[in-house]
C-alpha atoms as a PDB file:
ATOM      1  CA  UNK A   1     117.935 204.398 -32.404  1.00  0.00           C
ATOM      2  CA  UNK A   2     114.957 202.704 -33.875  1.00  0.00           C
ATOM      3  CA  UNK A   3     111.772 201.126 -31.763  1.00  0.00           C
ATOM      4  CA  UNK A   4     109.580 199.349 -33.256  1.00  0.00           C
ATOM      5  CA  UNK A   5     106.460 197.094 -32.125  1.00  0.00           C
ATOM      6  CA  UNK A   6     103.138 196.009 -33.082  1.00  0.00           C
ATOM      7  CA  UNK A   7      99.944 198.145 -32.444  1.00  0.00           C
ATOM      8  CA  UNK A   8     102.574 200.643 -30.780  1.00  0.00           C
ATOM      9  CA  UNK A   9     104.011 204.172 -31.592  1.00  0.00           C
ATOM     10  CA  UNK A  10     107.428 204.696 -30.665  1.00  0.00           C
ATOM     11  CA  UNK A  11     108.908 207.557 -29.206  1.00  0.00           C
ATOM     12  CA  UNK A  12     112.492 208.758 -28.616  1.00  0.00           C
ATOM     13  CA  UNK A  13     113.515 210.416 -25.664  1.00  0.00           C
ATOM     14  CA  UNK A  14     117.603 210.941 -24.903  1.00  0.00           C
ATOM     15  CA  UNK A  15     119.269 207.539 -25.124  1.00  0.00           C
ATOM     16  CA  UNK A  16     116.361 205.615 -24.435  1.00  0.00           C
ATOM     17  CA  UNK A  17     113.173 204.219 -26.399  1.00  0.00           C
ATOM     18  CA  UNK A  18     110.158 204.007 -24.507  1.00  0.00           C
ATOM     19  CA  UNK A  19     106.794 202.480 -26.302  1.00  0.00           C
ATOM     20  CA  UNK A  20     103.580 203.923 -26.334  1.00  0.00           C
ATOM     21  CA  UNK A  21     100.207 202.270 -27.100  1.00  0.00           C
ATOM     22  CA  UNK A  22      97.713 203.656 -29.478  1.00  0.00           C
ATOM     23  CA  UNK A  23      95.737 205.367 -26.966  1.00  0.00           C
ATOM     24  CA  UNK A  24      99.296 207.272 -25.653  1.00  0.00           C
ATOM     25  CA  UNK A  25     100.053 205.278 -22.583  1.00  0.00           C
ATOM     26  CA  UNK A  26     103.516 203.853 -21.827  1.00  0.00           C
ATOM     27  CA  UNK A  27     104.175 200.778 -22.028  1.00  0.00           C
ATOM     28  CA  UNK A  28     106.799 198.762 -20.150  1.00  0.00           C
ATOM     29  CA  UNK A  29     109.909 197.327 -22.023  1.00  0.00           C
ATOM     30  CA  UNK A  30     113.162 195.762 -21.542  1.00  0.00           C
ATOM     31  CA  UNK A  31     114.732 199.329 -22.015  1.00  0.00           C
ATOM     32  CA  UNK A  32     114.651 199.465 -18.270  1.00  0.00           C
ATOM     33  CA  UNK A  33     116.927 196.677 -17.705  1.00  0.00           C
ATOM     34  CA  UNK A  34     120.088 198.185 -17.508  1.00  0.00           C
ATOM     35  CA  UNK A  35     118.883 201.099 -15.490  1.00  0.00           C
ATOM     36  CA  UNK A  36     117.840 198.018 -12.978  1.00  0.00           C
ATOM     37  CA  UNK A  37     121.201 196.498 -13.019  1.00  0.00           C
ATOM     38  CA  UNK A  38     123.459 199.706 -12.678  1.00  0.00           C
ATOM     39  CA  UNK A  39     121.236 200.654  -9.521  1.00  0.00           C
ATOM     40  CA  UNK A  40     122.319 197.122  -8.194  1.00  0.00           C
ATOM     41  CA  UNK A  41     125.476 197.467  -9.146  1.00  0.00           C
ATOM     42  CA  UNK A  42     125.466 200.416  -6.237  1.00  0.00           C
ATOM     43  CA  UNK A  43     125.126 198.366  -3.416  1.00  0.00           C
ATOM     44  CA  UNK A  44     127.978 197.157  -1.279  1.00  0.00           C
ATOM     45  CA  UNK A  45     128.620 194.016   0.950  1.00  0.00           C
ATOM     46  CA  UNK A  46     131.204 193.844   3.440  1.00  0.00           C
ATOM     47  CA  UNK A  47     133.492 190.982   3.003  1.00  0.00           C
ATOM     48  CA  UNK A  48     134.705 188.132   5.717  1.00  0.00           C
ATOM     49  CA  UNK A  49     137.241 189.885   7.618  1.00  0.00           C
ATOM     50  CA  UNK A  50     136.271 193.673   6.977  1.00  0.00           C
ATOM     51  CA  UNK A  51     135.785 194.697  10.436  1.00  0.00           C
ATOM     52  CA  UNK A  52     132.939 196.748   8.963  1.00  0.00           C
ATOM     53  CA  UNK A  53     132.037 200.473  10.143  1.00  0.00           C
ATOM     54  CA  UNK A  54     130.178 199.510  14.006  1.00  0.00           C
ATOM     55  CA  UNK A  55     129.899 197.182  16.268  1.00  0.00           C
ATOM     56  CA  UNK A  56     127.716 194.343  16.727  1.00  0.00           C
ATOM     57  CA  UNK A  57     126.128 192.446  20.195  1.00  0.00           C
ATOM     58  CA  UNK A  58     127.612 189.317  21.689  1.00  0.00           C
ATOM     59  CA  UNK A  59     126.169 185.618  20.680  1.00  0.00           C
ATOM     60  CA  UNK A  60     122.550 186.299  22.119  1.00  0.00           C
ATOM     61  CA  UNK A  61     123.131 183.104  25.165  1.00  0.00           C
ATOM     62  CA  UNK A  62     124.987 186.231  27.379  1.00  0.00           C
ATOM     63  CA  UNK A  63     125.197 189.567  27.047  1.00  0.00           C
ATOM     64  CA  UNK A  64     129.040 189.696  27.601  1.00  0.00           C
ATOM     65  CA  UNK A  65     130.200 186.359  26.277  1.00  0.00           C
ATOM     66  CA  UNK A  66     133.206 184.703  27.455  1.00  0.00           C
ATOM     67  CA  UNK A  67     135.174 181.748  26.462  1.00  0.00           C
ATOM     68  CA  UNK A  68     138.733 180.062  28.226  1.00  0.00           C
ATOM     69  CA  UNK A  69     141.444 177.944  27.086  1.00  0.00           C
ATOM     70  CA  UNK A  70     144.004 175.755  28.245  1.00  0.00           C
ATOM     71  CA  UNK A  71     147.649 174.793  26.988  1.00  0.00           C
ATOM     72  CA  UNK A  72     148.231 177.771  26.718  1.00  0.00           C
ATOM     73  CA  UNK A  73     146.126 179.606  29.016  1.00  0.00           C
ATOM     74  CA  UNK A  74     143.926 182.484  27.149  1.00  0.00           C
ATOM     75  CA  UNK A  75     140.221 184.020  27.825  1.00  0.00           C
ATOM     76  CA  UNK A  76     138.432 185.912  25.162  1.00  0.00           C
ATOM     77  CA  UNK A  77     135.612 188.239  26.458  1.00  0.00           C
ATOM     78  CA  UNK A  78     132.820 190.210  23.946  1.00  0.00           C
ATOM     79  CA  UNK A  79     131.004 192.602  25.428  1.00  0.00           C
ATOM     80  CA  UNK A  80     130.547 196.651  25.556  1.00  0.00           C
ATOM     81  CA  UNK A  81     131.325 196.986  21.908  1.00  0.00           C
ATOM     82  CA  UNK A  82     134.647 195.170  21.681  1.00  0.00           C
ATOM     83  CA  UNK A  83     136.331 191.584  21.049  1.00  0.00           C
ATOM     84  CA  UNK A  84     139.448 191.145  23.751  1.00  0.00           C
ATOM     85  CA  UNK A  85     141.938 188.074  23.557  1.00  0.00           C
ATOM     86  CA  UNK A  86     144.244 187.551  26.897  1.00  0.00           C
ATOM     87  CA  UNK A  87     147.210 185.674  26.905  1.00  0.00           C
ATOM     88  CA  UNK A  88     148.708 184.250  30.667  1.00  0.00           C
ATOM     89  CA  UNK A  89     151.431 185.687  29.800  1.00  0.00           C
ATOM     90  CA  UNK A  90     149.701 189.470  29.581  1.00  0.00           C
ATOM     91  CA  UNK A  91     149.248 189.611  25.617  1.00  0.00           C
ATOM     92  CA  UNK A  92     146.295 191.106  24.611  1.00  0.00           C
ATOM     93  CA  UNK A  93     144.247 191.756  21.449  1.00  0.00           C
ATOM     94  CA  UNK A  94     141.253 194.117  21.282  1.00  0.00           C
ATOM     95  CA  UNK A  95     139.353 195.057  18.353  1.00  0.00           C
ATOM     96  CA  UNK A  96     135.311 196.224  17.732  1.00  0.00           C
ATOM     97  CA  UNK A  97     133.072 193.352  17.834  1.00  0.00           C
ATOM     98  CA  UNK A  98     132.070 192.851  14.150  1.00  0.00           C
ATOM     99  CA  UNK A  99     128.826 192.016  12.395  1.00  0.00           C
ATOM    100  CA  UNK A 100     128.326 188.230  13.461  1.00  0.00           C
ATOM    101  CA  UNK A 101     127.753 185.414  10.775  1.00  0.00           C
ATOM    102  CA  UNK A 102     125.020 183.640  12.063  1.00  0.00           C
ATOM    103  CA  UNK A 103     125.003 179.781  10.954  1.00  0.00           C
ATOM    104  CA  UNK A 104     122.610 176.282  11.918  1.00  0.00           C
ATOM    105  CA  UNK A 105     124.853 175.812  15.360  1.00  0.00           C
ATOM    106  CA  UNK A 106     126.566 178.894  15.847  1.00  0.00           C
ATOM    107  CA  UNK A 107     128.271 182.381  15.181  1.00  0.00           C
ATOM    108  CA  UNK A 108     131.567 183.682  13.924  1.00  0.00           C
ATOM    109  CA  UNK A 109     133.106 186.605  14.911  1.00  0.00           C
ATOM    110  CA  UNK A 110     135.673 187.420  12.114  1.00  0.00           C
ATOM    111  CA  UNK A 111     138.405 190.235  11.981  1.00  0.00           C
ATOM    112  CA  UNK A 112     141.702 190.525  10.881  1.00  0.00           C
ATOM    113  CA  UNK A 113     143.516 190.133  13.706  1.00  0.00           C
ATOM    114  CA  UNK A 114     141.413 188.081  15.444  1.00  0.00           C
ATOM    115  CA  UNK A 115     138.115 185.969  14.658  1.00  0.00           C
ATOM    116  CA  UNK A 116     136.104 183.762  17.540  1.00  0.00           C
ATOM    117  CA  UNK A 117     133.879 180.700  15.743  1.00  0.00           C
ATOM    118  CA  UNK A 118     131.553 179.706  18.570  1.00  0.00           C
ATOM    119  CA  UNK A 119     129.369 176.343  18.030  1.00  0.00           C
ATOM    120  CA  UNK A 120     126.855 175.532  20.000  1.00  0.00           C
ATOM    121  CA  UNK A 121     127.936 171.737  21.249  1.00  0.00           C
ATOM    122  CA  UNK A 122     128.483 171.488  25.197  1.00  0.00           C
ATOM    123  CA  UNK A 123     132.486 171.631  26.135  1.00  0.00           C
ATOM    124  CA  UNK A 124     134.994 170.246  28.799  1.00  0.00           C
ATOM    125  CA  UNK A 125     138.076 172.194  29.164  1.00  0.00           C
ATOM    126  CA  UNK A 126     140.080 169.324  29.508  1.00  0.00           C
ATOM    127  CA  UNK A 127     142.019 170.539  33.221  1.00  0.00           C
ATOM    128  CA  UNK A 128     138.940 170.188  35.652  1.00  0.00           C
ATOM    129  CA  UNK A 129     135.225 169.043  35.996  1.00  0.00           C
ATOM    130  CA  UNK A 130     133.672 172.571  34.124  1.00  0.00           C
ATOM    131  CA  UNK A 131     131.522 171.683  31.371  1.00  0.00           C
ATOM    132  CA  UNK A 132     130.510 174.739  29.053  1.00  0.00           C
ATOM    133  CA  UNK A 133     127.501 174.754  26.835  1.00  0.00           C
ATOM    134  CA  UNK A 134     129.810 175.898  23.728  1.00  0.00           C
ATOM    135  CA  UNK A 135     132.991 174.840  21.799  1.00  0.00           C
ATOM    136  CA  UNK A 136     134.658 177.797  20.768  1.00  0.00           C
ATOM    137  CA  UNK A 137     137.917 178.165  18.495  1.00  0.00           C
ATOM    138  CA  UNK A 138     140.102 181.213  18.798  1.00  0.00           C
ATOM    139  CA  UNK A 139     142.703 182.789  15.915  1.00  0.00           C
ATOM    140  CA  UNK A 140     144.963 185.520  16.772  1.00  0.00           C
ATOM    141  CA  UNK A 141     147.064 186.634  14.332  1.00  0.00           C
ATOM    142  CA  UNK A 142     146.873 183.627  12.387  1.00  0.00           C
ATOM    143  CA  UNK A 143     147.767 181.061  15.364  1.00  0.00           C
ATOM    144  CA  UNK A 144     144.464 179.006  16.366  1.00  0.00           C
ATOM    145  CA  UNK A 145     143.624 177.735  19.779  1.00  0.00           C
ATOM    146  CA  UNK A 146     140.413 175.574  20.876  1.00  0.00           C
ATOM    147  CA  UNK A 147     138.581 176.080  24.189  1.00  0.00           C
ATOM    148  CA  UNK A 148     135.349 176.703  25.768  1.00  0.00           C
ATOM    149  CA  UNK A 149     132.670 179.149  26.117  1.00  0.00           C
ATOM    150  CA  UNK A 150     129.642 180.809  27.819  1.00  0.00           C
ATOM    151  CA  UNK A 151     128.187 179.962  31.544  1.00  0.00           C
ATOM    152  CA  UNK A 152     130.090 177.093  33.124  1.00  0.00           C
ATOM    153  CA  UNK A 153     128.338 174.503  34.848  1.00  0.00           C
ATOM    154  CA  UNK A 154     129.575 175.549  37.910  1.00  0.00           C
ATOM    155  CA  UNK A 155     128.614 178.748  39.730  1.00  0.00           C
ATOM    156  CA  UNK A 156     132.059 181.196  40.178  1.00  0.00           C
ATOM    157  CA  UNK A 157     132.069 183.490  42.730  1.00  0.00           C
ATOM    158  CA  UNK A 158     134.281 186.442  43.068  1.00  0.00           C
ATOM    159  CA  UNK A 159     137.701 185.548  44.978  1.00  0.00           C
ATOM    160  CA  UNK A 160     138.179 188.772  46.078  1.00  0.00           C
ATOM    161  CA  UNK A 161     137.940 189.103  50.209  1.00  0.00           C
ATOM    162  CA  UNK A 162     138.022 185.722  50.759  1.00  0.00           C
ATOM    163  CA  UNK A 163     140.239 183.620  52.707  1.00  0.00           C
ATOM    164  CA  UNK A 164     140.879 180.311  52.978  1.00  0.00           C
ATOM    165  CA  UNK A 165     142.602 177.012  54.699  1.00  0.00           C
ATOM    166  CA  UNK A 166     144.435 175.041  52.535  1.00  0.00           C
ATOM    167  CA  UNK A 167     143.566 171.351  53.021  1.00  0.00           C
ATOM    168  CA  UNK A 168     145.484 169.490  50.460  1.00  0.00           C
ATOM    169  CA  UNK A 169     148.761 170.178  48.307  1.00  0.00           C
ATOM    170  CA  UNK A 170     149.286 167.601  45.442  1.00  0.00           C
ATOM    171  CA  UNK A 171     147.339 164.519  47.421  1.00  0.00           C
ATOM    172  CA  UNK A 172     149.124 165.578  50.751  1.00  0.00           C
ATOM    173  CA  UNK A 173     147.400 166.917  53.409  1.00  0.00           C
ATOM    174  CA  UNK A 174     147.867 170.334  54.421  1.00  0.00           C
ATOM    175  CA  UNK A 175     148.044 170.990  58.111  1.00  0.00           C
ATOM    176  CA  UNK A 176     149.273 174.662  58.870  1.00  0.00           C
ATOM    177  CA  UNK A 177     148.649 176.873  55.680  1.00  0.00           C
ATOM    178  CA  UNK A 178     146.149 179.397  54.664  1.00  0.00           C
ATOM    179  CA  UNK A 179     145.516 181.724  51.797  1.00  0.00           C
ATOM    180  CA  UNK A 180     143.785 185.120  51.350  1.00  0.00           C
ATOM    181  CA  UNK A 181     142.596 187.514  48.669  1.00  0.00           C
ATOM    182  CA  UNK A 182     142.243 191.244  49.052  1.00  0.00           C
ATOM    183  CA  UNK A 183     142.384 194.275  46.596  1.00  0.00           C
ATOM    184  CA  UNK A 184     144.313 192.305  44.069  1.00  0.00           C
ATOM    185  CA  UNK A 185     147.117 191.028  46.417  1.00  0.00           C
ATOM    186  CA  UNK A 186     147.321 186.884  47.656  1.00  0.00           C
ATOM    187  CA  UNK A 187     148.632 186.713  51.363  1.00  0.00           C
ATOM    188  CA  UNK A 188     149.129 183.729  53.644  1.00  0.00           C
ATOM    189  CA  UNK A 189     151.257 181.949  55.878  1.00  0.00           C
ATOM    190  CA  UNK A 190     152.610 178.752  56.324  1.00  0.00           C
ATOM    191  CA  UNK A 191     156.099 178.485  57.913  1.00  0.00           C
ATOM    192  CA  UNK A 192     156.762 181.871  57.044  1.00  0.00           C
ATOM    193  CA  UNK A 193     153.985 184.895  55.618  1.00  0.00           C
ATOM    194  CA  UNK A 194     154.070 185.644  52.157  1.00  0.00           C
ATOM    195  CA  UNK A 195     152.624 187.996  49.854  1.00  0.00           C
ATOM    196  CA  UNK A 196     151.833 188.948  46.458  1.00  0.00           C
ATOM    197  CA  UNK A 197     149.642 189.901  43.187  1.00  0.00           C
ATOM    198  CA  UNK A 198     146.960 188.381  41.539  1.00  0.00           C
ATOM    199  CA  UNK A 199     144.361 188.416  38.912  1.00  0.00           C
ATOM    200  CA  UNK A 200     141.625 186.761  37.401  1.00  0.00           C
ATOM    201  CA  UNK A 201     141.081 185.962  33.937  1.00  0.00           C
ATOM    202  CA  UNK A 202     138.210 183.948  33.092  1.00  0.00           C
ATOM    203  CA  UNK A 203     138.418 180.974  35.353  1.00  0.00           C
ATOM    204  CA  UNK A 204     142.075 181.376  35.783  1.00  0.00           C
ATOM    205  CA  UNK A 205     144.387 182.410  38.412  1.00  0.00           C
ATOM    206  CA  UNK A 206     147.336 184.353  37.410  1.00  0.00           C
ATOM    207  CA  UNK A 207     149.857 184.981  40.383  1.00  0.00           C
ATOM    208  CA  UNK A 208     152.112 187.535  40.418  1.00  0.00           C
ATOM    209  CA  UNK A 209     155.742 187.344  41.974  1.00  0.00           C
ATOM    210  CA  UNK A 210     155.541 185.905  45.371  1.00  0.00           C
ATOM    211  CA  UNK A 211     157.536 187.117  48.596  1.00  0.00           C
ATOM    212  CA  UNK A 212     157.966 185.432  51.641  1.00  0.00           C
ATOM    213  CA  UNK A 213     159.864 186.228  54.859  1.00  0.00           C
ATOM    214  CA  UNK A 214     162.891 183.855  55.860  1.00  0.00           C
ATOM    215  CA  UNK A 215     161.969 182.464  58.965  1.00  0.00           C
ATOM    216  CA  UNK A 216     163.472 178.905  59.419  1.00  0.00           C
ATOM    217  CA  UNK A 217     160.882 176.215  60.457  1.00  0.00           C
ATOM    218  CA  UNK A 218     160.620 172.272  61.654  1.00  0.00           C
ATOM    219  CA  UNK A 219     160.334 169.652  58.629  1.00  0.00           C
ATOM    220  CA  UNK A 220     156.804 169.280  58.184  1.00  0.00           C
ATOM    221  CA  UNK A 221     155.771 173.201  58.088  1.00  0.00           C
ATOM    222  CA  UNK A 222     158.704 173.832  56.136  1.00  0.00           C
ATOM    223  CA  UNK A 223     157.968 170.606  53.635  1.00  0.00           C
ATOM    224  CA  UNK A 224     154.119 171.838  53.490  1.00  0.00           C
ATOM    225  CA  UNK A 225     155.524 175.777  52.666  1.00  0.00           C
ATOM    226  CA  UNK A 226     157.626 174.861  49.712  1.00  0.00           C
ATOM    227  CA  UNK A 227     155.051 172.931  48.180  1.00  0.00           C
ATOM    228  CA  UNK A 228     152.515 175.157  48.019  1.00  0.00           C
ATOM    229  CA  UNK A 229     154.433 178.215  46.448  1.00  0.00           C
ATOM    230  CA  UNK A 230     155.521 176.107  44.170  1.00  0.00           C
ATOM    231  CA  UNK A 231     152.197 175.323  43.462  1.00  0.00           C
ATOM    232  CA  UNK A 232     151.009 178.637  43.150  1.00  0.00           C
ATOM    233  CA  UNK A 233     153.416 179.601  40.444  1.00  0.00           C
ATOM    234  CA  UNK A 234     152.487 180.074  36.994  1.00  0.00           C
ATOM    235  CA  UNK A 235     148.408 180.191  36.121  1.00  0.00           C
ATOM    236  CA  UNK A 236     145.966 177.883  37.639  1.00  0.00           C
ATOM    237  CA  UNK A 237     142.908 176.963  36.962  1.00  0.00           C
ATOM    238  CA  UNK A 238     140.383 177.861  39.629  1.00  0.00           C
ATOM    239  CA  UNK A 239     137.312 175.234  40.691  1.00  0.00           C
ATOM    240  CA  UNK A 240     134.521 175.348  42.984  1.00  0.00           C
ATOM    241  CA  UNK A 241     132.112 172.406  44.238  1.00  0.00           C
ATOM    242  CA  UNK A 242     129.029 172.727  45.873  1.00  0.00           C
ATOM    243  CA  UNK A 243     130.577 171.845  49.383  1.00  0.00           C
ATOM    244  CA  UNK A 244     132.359 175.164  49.330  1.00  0.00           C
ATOM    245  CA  UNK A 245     135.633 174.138  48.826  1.00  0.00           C
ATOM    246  CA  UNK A 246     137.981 175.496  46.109  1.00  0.00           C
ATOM    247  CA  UNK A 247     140.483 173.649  43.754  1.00  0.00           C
ATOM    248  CA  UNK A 248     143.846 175.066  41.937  1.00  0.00           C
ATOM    249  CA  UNK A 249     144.951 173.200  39.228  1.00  0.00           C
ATOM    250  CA  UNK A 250     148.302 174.383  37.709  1.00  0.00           C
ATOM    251  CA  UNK A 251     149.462 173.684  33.661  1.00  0.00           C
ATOM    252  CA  UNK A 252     151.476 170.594  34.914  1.00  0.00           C
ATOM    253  CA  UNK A 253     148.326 169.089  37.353  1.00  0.00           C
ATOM    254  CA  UNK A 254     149.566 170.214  40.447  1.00  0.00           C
ATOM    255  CA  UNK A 255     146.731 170.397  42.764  1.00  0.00           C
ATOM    256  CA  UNK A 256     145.924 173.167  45.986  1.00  0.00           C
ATOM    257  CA  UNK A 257     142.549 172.007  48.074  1.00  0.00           C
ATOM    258  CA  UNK A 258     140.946 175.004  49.694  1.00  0.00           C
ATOM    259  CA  UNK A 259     138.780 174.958  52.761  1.00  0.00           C
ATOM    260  CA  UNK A 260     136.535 178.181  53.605  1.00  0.00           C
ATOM    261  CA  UNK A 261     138.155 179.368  57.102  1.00  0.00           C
END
């Protein structure tokens, strides 16, 4: 190996040559370059859809972030750690929240089984009068949906121990039916009682199979009863305006009107 410079002494050490000035100081030269780049070369980067070694915090607008969807009906909530898709029909995806990319109008949420791009432009999702202050798309295992995301518009309180006078069924108006929710179960009575599961996911209604005693009844009560469990089966989405009432909207925009009893 051979060094040489002007008004400099060289000296050999190993595989390296480092210069030294006439009054036996180092001197810097581009010897040190590749010992620059190999420590570079160490480094790592995790790639798009590496769902990297923790978990990261939800998009900084709520601390457990939620968005809904419609046609089909699916809710995606991040919070405590994790990413969790929910279809209406029960299907569900969970996975640890990865790092967020952070762009001009939003974040995305990328894994491989499921990724959440959430842009900050406000949202309507399309069924009722909720506007969102997000447009969120969804991909689960490689099939994309489009909804909405963070706070609605409109306040939502919990269902749960409430109960209710139906006033309307599809434009009609409802004269002898009420609805209640306890401890996960729907109850009411219209011609005859009936009975049965729910749950809430996002701002949807999901009933369960619905029973109902056999009682025979005059027209009208009988008309009003078969209209509204037929409305209440499949999911619906669930409204609230600021006069306290309550409306269902099923998938094919059938409509319940709740009064607070």
């Amino acid at each position: 190996m051979r060094c040489s410079t002007s008004a400099v002494q060289p000296r050999v050490q190993a595989d390296r040559c480092i210069s030294v000035n006439t009054e036996g100081r180092p001197m810097k030269t581009l010897a040190t370059l590749p010992f620059a780049a190999l420590a570079l070369s160490a480094c790592t980067m995790t790639m798009p859809g590496d769902d990297g070694p923790g978990t990261y915090p939800p998009p900084p607008s709520s601390k457990n972030y939620r968005a809904v969807g419609t046609e089909p009906f699916w809710s995606v909530a991040i919070g405590g750690g994790a990413m969790r898709y929910e279809s209406a029909e029960g299907r569900i995806v969970t996975v640890p929240t990865p790092r967020p990319r952070v762009g001009i109008n939003g974040e995305r949420y990328e894994t491989r089984r499921l990724t959440v791009d959430i842009t900050h432009v406000r949202c309507s999702d399309g069924m009722s009068d909720r506007s969102y202050p997000d447009t969120v798309r969804v991909t689960v295992d490689g099939r994309r949906l489009n909804g909405c995301g963070g706070e609605s518009g409109l306040g939502m309180a919990p269902l749960d121990g409430t109960s209710w006078r139906v006033a309307n069924i599809d434009g009609t108006r409802a004269q002898f039916s009420t609805i209640a929710f306890a401890e996960g179960r729907i109850s009411g009575r219209a011609c005859n009682s009936f009975s049965g599961t729910y749950r809430v996911q996002g701002e949807r209604l999901i009933t369960g199979p619905i029973m109902a005693t056999k009682m025979a009844c005059p027209g009208p009560r009988m008309t009003e009863e078969n209209a509204l469990l037929g409305a209440l089966r499949g999911p619906l989405t669930i409204r609230e305006r600021n006069n306290g009432r309550m409306v269902l909207v099923s998938q094919n925009g059938r409509r319940i009107v709740l009064a607070p009893q």
